[in-house]
C-alpha atoms as a PDB file:
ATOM      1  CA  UNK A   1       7.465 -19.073  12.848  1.00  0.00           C
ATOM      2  CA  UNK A   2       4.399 -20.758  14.457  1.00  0.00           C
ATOM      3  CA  UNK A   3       1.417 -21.323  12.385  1.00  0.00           C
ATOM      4  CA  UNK A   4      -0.901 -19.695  14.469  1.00  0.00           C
ATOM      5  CA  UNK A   5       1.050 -16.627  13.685  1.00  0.00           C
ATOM      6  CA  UNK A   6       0.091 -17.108   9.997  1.00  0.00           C
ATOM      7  CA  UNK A   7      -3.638 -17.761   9.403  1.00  0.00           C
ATOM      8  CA  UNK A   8      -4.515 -15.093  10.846  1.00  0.00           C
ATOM      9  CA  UNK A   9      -3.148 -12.511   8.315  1.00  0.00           C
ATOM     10  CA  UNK A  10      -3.918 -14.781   5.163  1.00  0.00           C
ATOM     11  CA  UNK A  11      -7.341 -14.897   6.341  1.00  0.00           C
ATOM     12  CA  UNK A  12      -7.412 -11.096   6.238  1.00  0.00           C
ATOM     13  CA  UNK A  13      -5.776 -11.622   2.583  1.00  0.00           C
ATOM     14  CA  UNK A  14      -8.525 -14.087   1.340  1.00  0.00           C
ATOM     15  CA  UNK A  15     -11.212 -11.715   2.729  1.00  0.00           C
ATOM     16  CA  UNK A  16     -10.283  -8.665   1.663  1.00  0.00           C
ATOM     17  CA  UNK A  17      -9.318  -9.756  -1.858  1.00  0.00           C
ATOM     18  CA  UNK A  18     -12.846 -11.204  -1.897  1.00  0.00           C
ATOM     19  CA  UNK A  19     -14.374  -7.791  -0.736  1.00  0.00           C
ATOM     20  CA  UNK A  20     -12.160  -6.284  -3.783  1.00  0.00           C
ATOM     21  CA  UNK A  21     -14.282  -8.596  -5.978  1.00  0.00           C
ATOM     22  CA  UNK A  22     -17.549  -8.181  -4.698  1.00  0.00           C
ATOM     23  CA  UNK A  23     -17.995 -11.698  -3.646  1.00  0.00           C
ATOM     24  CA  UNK A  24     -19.705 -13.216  -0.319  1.00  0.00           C
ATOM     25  CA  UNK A  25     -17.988 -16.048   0.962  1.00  0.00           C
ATOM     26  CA  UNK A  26     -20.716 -18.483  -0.339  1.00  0.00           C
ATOM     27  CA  UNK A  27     -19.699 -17.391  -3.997  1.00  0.00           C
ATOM     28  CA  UNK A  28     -16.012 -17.665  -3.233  1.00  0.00           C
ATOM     29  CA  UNK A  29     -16.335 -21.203  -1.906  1.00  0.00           C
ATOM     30  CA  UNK A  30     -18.408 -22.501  -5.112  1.00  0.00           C
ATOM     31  CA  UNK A  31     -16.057 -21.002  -7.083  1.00  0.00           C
ATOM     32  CA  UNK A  32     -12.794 -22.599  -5.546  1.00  0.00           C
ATOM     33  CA  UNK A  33     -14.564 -25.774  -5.265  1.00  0.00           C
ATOM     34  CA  UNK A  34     -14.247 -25.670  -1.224  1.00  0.00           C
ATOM     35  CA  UNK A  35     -17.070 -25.554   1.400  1.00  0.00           C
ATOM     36  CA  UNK A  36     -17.952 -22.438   2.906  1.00  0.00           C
ATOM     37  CA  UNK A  37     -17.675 -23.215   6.193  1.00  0.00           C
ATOM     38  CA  UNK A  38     -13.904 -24.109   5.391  1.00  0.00           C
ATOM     39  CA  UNK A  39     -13.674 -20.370   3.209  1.00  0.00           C
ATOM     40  CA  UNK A  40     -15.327 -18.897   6.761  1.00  0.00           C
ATOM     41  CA  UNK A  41     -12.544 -21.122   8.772  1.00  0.00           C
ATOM     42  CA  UNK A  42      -9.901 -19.856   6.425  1.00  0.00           C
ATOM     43  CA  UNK A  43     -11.319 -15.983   6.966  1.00  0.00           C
ATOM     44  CA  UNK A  44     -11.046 -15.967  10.726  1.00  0.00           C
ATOM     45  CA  UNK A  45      -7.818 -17.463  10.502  1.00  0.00           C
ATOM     46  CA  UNK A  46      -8.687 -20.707  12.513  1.00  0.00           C
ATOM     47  CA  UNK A  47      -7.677 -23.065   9.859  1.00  0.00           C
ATOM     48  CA  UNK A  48      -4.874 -24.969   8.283  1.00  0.00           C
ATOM     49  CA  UNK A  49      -5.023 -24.297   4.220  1.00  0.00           C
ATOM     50  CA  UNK A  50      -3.197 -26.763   2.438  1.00  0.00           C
ATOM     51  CA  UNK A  51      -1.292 -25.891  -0.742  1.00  0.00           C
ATOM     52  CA  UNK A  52      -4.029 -26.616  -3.206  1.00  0.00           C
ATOM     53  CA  UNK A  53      -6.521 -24.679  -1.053  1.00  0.00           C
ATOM     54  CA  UNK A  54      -4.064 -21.972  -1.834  1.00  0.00           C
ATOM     55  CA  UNK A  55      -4.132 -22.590  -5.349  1.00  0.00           C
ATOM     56  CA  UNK A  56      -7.977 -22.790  -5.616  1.00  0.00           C
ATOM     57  CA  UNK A  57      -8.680 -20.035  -3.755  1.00  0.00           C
ATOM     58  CA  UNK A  58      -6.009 -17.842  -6.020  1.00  0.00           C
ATOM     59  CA  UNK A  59      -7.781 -18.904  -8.818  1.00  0.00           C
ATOM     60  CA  UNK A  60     -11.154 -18.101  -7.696  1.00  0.00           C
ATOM     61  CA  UNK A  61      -9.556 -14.448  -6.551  1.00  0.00           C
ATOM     62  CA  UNK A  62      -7.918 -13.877  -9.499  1.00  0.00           C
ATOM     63  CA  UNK A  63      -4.792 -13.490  -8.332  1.00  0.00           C
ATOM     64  CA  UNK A  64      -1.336 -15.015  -8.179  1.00  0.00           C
ATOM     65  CA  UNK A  65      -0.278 -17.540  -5.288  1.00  0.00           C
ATOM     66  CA  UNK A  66       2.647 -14.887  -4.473  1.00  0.00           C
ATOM     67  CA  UNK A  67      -0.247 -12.234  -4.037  1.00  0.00           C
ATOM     68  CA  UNK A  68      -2.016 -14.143  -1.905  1.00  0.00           C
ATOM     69  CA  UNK A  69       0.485 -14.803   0.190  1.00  0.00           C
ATOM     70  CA  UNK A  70       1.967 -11.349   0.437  1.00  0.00           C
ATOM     71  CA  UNK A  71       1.649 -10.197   3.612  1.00  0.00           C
ATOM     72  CA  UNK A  72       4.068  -9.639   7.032  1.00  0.00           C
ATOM     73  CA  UNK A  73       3.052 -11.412   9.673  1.00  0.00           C
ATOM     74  CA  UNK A  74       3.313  -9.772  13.134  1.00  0.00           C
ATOM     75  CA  UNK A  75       5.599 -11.113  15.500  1.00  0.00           C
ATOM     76  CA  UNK A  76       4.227 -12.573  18.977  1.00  0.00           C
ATOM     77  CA  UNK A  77       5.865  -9.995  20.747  1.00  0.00           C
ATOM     78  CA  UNK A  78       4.032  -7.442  18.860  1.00  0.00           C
ATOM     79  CA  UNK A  79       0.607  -6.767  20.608  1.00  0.00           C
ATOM     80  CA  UNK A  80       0.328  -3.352  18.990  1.00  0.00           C
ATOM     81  CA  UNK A  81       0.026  -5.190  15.439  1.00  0.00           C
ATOM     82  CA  UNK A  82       2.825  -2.070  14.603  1.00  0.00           C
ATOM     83  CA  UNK A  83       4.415  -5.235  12.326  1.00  0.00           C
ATOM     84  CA  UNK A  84       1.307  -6.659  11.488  1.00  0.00           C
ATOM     85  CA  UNK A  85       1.789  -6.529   7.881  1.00  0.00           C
ATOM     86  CA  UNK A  86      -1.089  -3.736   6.990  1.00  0.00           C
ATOM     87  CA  UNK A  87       0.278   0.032   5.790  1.00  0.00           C
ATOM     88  CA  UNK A  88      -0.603   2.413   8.597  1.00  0.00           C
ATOM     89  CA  UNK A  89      -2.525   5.592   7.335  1.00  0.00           C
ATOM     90  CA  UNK A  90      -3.179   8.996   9.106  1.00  0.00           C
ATOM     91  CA  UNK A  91      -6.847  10.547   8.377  1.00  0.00           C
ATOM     92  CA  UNK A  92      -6.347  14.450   8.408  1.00  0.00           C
ATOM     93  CA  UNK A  93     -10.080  15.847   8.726  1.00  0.00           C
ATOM     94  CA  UNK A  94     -11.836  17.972  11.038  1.00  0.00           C
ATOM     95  CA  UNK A  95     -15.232  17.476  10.067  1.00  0.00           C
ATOM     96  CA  UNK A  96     -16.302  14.989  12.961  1.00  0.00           C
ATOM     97  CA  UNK A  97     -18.933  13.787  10.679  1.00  0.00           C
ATOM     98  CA  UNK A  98     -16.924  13.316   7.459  1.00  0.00           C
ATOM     99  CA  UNK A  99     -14.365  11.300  10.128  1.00  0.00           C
ATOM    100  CA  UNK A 100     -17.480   9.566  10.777  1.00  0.00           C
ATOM    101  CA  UNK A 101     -18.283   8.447   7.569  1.00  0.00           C
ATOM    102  CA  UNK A 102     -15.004   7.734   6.385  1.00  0.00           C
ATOM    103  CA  UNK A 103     -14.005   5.191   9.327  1.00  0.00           C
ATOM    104  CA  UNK A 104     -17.255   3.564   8.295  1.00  0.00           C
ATOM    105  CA  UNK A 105     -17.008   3.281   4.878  1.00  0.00           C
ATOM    106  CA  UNK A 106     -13.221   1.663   5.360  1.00  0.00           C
ATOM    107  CA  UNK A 107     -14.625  -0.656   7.852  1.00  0.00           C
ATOM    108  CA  UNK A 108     -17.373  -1.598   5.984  1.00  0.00           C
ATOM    109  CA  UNK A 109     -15.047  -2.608   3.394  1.00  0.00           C
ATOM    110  CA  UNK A 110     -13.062  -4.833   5.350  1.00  0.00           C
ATOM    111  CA  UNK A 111     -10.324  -2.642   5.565  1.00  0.00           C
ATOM    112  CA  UNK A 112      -8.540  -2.977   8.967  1.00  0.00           C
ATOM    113  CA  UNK A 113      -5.316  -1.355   8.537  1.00  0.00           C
ATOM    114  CA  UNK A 114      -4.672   0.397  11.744  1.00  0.00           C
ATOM    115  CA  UNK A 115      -6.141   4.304  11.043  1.00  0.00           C
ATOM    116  CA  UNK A 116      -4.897   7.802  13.243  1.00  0.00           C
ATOM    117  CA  UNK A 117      -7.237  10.341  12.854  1.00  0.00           C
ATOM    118  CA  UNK A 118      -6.029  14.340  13.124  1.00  0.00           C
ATOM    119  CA  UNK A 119      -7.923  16.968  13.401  1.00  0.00           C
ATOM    120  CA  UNK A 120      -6.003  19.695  12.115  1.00  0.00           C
ATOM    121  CA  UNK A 121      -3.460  20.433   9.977  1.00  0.00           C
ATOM    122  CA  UNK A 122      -1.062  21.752  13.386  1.00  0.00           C
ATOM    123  CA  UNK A 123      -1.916  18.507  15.094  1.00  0.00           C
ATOM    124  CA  UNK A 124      -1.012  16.643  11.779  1.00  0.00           C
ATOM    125  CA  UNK A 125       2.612  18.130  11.301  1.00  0.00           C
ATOM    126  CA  UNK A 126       3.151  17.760  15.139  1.00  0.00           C
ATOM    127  CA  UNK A 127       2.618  14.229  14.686  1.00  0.00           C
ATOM    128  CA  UNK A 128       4.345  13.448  11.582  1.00  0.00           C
ATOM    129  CA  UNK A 129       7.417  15.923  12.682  1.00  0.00           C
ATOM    130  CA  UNK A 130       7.663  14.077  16.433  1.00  0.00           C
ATOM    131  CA  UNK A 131       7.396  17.500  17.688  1.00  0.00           C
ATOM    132  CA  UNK A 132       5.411  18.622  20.910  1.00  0.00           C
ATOM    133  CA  UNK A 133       2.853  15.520  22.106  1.00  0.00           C
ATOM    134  CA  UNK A 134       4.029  13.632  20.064  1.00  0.00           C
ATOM    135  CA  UNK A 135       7.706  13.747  20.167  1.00  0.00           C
ATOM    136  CA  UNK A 136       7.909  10.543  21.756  1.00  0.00           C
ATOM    137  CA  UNK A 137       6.211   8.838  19.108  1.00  0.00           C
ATOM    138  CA  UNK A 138       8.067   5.685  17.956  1.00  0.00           C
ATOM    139  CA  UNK A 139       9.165   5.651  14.082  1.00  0.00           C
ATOM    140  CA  UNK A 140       7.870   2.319  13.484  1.00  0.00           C
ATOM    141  CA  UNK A 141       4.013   3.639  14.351  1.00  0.00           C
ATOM    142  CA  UNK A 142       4.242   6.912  11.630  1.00  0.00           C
ATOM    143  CA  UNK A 143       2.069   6.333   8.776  1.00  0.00           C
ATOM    144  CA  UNK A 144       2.726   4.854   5.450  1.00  0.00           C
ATOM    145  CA  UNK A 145      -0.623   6.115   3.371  1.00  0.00           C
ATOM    146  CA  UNK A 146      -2.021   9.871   4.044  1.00  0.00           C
ATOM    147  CA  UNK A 147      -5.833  10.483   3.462  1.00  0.00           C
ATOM    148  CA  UNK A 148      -5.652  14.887   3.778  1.00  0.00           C
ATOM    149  CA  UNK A 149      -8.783  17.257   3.749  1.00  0.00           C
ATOM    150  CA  UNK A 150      -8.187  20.784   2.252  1.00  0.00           C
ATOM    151  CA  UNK A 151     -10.136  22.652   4.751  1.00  0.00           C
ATOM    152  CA  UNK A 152      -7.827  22.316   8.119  1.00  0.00           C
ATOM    153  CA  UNK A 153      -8.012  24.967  11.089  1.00  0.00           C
ATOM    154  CA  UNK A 154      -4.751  26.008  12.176  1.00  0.00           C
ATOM    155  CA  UNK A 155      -2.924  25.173   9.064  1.00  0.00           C
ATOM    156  CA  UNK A 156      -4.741  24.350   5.826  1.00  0.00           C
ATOM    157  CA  UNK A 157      -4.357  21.216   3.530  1.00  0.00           C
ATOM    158  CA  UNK A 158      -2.146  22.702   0.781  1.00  0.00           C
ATOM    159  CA  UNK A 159       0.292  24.044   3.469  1.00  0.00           C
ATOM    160  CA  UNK A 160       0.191  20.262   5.736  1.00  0.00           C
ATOM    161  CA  UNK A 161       0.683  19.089   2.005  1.00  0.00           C
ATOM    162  CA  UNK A 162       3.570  21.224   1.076  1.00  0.00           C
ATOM    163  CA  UNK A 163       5.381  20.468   4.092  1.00  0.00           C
ATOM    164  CA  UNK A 164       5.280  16.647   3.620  1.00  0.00           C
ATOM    165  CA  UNK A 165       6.358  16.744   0.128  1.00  0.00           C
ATOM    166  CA  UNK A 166       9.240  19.166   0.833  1.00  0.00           C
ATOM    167  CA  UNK A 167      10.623  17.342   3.957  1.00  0.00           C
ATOM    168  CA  UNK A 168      13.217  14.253   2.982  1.00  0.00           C
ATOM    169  CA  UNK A 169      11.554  12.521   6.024  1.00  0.00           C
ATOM    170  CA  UNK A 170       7.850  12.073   4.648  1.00  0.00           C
ATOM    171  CA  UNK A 171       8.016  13.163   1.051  1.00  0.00           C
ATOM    172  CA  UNK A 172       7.804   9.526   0.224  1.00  0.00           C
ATOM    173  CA  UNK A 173       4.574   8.556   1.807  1.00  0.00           C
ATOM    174  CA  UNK A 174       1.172   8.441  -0.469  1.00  0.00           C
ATOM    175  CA  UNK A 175      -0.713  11.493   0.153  1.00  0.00           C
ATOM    176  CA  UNK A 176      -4.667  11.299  -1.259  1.00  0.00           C
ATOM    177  CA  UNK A 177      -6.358  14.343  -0.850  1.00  0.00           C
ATOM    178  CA  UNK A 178      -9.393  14.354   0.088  1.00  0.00           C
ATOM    179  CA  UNK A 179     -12.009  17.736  -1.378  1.00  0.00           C
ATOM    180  CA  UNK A 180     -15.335  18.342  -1.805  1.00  0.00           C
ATOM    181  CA  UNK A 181     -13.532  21.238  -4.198  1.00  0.00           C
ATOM    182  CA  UNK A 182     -14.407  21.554  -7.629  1.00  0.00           C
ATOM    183  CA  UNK A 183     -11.963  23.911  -8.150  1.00  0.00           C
ATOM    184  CA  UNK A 184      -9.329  23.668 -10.704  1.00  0.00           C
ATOM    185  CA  UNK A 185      -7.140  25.675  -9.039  1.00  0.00           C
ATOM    186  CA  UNK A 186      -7.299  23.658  -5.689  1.00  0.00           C
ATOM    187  CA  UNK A 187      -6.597  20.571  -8.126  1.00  0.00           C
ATOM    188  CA  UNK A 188      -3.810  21.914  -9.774  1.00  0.00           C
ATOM    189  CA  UNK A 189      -1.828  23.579  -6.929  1.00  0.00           C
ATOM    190  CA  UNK A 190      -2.180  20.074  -5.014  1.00  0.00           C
ATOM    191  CA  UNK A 191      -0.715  18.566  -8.639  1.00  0.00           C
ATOM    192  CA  UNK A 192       1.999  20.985  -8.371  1.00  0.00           C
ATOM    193  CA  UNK A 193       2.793  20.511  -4.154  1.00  0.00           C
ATOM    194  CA  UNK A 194       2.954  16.326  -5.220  1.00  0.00           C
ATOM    195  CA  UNK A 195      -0.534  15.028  -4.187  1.00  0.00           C
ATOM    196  CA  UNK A 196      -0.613  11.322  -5.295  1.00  0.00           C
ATOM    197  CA  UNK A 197      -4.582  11.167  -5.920  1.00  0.00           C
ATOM    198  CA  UNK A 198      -7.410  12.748  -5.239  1.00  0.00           C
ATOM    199  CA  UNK A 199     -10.871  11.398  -3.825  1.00  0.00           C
ATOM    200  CA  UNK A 200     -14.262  13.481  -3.483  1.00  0.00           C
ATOM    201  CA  UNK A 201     -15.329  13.514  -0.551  1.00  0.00           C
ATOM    202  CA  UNK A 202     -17.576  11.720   0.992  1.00  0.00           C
ATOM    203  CA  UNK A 203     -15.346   9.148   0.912  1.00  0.00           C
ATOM    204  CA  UNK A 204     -16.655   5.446   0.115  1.00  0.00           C
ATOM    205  CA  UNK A 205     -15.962   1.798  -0.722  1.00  0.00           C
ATOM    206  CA  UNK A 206     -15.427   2.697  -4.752  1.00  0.00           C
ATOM    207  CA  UNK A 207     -13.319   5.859  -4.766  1.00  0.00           C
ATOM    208  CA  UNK A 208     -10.943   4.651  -2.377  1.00  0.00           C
ATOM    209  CA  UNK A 209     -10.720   1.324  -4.202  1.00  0.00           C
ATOM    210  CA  UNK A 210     -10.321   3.801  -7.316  1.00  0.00           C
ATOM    211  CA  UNK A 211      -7.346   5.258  -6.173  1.00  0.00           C
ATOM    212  CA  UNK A 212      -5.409   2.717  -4.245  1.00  0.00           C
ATOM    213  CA  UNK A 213      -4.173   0.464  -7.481  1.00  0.00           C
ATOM    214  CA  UNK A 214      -2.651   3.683  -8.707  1.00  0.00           C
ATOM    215  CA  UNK A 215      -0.211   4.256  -6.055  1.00  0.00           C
ATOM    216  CA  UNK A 216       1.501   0.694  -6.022  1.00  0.00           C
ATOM    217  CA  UNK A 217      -0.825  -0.697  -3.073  1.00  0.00           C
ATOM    218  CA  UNK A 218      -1.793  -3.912  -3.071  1.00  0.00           C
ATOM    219  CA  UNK A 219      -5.861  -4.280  -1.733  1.00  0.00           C
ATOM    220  CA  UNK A 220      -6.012  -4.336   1.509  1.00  0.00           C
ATOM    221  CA  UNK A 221      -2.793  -2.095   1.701  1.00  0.00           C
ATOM    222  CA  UNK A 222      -0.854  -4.932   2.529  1.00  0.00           C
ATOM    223  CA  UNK A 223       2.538  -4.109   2.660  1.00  0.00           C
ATOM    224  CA  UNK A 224       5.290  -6.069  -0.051  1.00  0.00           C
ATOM    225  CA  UNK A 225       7.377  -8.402   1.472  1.00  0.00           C
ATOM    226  CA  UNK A 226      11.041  -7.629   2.509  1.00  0.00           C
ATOM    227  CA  UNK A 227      13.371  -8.597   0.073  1.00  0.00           C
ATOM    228  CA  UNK A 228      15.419 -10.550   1.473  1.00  0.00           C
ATOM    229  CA  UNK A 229      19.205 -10.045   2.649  1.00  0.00           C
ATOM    230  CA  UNK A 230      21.657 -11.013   0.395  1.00  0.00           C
ATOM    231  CA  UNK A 231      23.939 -13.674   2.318  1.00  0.00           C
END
């Protein structure tokens, strides 16, 4: 694999476990005992880390080598960035501005997984289903994280919700619903259907960075390395 092909995606590892801690680049470099234009290098991908860069900067994240280091890389072939490494998610919400403001707030913190937005809960089963536009839809591009709104035209949140938790083919997948609901009821029936976690909406930096921990995913939803096949 050619190197170029690396830095890229463990400079999106070092910066987004630095946005987990809070830290500006500046803080992480005096703390790993490195320059910061070298941490800023390291960021954009345009530089060669040695080993005990590695090691420093893991230490100044708090976190292990293998953690650090635990992404996918994308293959050249792959413009798309389909196997770029990052969990896909699907944003269910018809509220243009609450769309708005949650694309910002992920973007803001430095999270570039690659985000589908639908916006309603028809549209949403269509496209996780590979039925009517999108039953072309290649396997490899349907989402690995679901962030649902309640309130869908068409076909409301607890129905989208029951249908991906009953169906063999996307029961699996993280679903965090997303209410402005207060409602115990709401809560509970969303309990019962299998909802994973549940963020108030609007949605920002700290209650998405709330919930994420809970359901296995690494910051920056970086997908686990494969294990690898036994010989």
């Amino acid at each position: 694999m050619r190197v170029a092909n690396i830095k890229k995606p463990f400079g999106l590892s070092v910066r987004t476990w630095r946005t987990r801690l809070g830290i500006s680049q500046e803080e992480l470099a005096e703390r790993a005992g490195l320059h910061r234009t070298y941490v800023c290098d390291v960021e954009r991908g345009a530089r060669n880390v040695s080993l005990e860069s590695i090691e420093k900067l893991a230490r100044a994240l708090e976190v292990s080598v293998p953690s650090l280091l635990s992404y996918s890389p994308a293959p050249a072939s792959d413009p798309s960035g389909a196997g770029d490494g990052l969990l896909k998610i699907l944003l269910v919400e018809d509220l243009a501005d609450d769309v708005d403001l949650t694309l910002w707030a992920l973007k803001n913190a430095n999270i570039a997984n690659r985000i589908e937005v639908m916006r309603d809960g028809a549209e949403a089963l269509s496209f996780l289903f590979f039925t009517g536009k999108f039953a072309a839809r290649r396997q490899e591009q349907s989402p690995e994280l679901i962030l649902l709104d309640l309130g869908l035209p068409k076909i409301d949140g607890l129905e989208v919700l029951r249908q991906i938790k009953s169906d063999p083919r996307t029961s699996k997948i993280p679903v965090i619903v997303l209410t402005a609901s207060t409602s115990g009821r709401d809560l509970a029936t969303c309990k019962r259907l299998g909802a994973d976690a549940f963020i108030p909406k609007p949605v920002d930096f700290h209650n998405f960075s709330e919930v994420t921990p809970k359901l296995s995913l690494q910051w920056a939803l970086l997908k686990p390395p494969m294990a690898p096949r036994p010989l």
